[in-house]
PDB file of N, CA and C in Angstrom:
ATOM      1  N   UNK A   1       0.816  -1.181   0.000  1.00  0.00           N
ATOM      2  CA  UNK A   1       0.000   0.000   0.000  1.00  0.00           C
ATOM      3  C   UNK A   1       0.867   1.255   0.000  1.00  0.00           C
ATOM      4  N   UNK A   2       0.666   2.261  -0.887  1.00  0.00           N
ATOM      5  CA  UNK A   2       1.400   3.762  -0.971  1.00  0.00           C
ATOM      6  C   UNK A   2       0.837   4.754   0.098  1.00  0.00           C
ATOM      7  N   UNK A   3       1.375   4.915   0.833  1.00  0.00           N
ATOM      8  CA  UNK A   3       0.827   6.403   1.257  1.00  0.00           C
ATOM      9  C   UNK A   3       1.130   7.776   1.089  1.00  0.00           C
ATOM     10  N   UNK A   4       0.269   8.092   1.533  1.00  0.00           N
ATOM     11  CA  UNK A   4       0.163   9.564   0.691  1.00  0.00           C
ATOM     12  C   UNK A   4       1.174  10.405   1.620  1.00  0.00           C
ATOM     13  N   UNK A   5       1.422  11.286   1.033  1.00  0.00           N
ATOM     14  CA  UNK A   5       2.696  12.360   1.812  1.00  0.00           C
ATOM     15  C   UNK A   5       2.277  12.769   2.646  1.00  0.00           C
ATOM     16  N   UNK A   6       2.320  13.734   3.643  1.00  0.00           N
ATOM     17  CA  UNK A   6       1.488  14.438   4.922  1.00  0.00           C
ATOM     18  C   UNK A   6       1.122  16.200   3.929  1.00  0.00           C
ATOM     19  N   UNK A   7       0.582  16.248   3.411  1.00  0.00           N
ATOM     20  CA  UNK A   7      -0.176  17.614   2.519  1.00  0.00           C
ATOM     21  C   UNK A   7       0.057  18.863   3.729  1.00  0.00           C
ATOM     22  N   UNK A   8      -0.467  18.491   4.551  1.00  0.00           N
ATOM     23  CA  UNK A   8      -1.384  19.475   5.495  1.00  0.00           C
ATOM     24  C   UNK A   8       0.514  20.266   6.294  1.00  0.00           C
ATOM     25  N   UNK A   9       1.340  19.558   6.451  1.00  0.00           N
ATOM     26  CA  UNK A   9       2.730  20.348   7.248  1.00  0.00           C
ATOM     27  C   UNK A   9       3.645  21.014   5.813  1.00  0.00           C
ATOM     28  N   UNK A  10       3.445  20.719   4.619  1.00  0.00           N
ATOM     29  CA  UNK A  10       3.648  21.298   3.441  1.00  0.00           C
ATOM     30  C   UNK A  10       2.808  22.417   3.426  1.00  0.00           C
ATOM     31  N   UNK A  11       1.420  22.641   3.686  1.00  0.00           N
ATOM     32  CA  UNK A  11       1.389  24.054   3.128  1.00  0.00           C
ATOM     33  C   UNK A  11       0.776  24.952   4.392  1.00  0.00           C
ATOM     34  N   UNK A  12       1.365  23.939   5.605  1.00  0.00           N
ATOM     35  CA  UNK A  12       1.890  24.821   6.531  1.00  0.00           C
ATOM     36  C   UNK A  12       3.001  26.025   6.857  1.00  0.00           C
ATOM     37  N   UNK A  13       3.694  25.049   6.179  1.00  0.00           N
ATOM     38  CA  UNK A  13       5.408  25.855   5.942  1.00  0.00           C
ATOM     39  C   UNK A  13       4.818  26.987   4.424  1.00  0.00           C
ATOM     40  N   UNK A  14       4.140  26.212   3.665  1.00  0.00           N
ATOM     41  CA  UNK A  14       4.538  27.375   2.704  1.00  0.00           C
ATOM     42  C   UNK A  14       3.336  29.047   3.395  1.00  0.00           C
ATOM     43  N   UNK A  15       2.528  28.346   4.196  1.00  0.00           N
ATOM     44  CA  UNK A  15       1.279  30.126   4.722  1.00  0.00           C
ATOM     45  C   UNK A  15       2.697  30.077   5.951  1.00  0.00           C
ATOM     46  N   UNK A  16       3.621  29.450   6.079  1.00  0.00           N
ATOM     47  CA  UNK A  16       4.322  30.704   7.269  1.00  0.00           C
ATOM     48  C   UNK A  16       5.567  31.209   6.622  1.00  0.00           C
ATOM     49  N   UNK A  17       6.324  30.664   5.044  1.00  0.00           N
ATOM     50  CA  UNK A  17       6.679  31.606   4.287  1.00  0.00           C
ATOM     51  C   UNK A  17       6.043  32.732   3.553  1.00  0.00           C
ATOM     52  N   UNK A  18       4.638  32.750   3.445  1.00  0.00           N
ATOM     53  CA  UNK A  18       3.322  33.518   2.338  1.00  0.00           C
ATOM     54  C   UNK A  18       3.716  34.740   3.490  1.00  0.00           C
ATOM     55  N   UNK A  19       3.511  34.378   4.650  1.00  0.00           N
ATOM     56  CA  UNK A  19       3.108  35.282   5.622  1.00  0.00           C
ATOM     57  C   UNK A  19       4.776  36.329   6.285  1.00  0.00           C
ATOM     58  N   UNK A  20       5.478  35.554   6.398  1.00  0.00           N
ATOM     59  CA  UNK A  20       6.945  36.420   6.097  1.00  0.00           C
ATOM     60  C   UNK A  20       7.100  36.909   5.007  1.00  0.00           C
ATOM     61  N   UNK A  21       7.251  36.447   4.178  1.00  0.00           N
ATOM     62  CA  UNK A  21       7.242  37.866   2.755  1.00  0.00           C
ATOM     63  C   UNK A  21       6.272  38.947   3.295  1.00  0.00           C
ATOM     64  N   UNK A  22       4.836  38.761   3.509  1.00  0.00           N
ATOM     65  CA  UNK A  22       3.949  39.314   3.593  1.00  0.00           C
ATOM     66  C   UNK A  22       4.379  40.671   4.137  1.00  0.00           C
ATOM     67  N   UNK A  23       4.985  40.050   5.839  1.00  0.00           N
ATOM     68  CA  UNK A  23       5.056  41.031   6.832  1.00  0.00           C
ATOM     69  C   UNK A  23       6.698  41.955   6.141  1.00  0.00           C
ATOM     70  N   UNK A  24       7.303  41.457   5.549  1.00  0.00           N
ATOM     71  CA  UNK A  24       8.580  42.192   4.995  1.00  0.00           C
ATOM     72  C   UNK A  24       8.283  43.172   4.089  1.00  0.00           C
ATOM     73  N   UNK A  25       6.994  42.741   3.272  1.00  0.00           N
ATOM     74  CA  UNK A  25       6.075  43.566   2.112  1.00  0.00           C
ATOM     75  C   UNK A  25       5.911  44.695   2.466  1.00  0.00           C
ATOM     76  N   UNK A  26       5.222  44.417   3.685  1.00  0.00           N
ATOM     77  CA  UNK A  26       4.171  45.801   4.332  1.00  0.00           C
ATOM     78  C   UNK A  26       5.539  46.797   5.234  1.00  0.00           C
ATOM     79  N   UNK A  27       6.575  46.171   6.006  1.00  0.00           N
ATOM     80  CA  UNK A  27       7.715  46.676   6.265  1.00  0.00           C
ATOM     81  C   UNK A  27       8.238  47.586   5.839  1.00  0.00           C
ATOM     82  N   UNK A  28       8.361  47.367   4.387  1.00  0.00           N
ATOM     83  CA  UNK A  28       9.088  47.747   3.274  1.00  0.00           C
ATOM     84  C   UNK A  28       8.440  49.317   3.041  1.00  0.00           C
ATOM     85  N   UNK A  29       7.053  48.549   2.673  1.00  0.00           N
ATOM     86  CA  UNK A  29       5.980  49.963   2.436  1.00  0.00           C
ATOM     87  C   UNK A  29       6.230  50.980   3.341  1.00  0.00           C
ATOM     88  N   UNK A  30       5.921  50.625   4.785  1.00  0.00           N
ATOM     89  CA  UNK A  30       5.892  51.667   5.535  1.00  0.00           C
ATOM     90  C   UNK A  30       7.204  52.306   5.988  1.00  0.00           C
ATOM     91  N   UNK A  31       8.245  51.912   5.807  1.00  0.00           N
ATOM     92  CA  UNK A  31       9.953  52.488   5.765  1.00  0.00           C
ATOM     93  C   UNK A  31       9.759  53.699   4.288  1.00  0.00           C
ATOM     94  N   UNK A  32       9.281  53.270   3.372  1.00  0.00           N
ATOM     95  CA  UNK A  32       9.228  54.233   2.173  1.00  0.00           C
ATOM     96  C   UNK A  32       8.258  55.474   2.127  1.00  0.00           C
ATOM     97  N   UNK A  33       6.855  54.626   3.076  1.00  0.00           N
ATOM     98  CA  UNK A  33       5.771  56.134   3.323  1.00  0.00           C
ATOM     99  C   UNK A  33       7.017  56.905   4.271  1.00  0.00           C
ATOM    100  N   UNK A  34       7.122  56.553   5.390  1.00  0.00           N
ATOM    101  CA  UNK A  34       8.077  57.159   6.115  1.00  0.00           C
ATOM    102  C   UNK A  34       8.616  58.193   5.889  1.00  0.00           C
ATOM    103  N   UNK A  35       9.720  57.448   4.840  1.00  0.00           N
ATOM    104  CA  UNK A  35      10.815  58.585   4.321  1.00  0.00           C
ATOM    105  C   UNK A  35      10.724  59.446   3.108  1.00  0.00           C
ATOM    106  N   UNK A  36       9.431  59.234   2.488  1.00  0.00           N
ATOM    107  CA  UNK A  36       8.586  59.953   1.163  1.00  0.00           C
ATOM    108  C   UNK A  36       8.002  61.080   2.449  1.00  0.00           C
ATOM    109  N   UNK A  37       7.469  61.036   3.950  1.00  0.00           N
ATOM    110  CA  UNK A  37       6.841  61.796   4.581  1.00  0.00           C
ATOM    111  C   UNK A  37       7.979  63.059   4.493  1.00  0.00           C
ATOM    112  N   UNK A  38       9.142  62.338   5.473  1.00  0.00           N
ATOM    113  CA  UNK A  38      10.022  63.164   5.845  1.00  0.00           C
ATOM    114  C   UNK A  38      11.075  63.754   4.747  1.00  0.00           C
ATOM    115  N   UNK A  39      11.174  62.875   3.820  1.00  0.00           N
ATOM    116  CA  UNK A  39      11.212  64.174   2.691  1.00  0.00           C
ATOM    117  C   UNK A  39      10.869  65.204   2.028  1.00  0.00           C
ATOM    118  N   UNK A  40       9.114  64.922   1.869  1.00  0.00           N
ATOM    119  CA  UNK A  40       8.392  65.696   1.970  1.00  0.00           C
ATOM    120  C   UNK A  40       8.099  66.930   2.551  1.00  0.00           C
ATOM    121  N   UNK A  41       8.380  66.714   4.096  1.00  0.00           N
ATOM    122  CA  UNK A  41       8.309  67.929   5.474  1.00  0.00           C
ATOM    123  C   UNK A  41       9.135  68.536   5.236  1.00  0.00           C
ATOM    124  N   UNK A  42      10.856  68.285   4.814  1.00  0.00           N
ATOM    125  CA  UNK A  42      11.762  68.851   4.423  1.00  0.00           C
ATOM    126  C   UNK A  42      11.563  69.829   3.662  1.00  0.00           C
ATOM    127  N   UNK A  43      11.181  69.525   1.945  1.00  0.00           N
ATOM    128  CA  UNK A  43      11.013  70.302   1.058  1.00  0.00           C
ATOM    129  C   UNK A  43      10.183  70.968   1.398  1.00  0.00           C
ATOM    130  N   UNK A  44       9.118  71.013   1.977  1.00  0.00           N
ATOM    131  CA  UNK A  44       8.288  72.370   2.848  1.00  0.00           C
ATOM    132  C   UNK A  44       9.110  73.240   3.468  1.00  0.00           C
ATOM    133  N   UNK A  45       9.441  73.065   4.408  1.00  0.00           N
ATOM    134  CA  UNK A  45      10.405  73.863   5.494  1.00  0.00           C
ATOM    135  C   UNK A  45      11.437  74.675   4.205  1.00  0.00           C
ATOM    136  N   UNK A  46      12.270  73.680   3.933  1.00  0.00           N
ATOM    137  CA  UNK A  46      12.902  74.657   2.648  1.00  0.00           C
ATOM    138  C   UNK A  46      12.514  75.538   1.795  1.00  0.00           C
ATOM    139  N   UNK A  47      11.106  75.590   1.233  1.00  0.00           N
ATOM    140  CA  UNK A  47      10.596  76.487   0.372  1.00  0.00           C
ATOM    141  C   UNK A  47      10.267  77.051   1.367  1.00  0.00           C
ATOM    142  N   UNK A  48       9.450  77.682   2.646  1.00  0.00           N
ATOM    143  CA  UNK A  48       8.912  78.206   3.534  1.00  0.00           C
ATOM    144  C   UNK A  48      10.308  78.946   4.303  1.00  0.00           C
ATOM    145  N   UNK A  49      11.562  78.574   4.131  1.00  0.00           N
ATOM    146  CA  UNK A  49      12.515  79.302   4.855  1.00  0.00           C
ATOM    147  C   UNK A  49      13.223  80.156   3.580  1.00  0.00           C
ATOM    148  N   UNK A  50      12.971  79.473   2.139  1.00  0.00           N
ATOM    149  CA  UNK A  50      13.479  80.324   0.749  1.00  0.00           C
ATOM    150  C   UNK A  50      12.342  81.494   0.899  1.00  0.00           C
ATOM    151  N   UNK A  51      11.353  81.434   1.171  1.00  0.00           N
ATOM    152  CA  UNK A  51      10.375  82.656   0.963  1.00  0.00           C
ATOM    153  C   UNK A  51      10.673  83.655   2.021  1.00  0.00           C
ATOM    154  N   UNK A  52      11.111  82.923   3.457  1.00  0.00           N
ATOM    155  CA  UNK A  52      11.085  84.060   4.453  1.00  0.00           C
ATOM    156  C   UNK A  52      12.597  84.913   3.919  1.00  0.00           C
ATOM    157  N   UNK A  53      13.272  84.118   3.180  1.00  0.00           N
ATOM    158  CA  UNK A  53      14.920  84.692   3.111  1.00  0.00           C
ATOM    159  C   UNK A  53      14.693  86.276   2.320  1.00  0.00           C
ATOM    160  N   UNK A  54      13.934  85.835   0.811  1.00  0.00           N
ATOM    161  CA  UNK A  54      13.080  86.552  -0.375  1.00  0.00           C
ATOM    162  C   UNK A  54      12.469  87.793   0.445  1.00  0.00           C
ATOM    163  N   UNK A  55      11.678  87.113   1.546  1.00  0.00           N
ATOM    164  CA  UNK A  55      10.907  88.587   1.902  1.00  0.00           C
ATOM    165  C   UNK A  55      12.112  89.585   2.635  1.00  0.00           C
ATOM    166  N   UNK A  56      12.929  89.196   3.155  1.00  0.00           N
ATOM    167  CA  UNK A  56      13.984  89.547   4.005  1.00  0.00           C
ATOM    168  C   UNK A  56      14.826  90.457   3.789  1.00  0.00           C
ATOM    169  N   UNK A  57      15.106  89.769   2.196  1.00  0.00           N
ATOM    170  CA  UNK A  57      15.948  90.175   1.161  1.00  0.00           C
ATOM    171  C   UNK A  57      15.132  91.696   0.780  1.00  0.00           C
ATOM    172  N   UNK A  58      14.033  91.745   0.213  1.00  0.00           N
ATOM    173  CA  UNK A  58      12.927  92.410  -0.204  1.00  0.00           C
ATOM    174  C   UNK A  58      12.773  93.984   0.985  1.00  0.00           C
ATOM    175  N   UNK A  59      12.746  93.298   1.654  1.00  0.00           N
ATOM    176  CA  UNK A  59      12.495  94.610   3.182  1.00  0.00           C
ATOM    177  C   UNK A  59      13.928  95.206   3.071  1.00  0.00           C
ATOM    178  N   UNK A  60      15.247  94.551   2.949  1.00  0.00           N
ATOM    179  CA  UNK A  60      16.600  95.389   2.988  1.00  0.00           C
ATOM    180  C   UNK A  60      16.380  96.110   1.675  1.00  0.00           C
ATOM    181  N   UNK A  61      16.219  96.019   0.652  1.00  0.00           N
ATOM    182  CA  UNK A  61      16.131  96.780  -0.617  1.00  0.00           C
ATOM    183  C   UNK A  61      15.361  97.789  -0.265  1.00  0.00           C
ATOM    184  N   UNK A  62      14.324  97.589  -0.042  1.00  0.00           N
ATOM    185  CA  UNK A  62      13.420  98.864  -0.240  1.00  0.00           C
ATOM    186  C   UNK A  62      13.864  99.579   1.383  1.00  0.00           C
ATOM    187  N   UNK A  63      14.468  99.515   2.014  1.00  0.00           N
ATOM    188  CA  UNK A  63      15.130 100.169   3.398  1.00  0.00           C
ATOM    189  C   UNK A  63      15.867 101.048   2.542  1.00  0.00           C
ATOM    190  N   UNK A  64      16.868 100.529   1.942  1.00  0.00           N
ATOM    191  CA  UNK A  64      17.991 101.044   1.182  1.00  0.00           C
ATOM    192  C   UNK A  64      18.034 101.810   0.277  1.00  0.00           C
ATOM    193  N   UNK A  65      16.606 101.654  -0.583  1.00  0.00           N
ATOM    194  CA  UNK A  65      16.144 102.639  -1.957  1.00  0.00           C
ATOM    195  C   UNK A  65      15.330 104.137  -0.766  1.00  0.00           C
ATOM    196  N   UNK A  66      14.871 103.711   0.460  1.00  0.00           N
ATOM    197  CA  UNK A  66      13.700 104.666   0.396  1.00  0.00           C
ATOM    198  C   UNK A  66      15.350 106.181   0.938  1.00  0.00           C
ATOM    199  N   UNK A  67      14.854 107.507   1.020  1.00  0.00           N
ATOM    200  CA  UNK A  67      15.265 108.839   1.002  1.00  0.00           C
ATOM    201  C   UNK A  67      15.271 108.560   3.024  1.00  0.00           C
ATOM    202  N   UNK A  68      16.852 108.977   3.291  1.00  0.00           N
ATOM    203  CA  UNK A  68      16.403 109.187   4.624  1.00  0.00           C
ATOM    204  C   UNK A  68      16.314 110.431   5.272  1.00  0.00           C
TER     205      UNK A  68
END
């Protein structure tokens, strides 16, 4: 008589490899929202500190043009 292989500890192992990729998947994702955030916040702050420089710049000129 042949018996059959044990099925059921085969695709045990393979849903607790499915499920490590899985969790490395979503890992992955949220390391990249992350650093897409904080790059993001960056380039704000930078344009928001280029504008305050501009206005800065802007107020010494016209100090300098006006008659004292």
């Amino acid at each position: 008589m042949i018996s059959k292989p044990n099925v059921s500890k085969a695709n045990g192992f393979i849903l607790l490899e499915v499920l490590i990729a899985m969790s490395l998947i979503a890992g992955a994702w949220m390391g990249l929202a992350n650093q897409y955030q904080v790059m993001a916040m960056r380039f704000v702050q930078s344009q928001e500190r280029r504008i305050q420089i501009q206005e800065q710049m802007n107020q010494f000129e016209i100090a300098q043009v006006k008659p004292k």
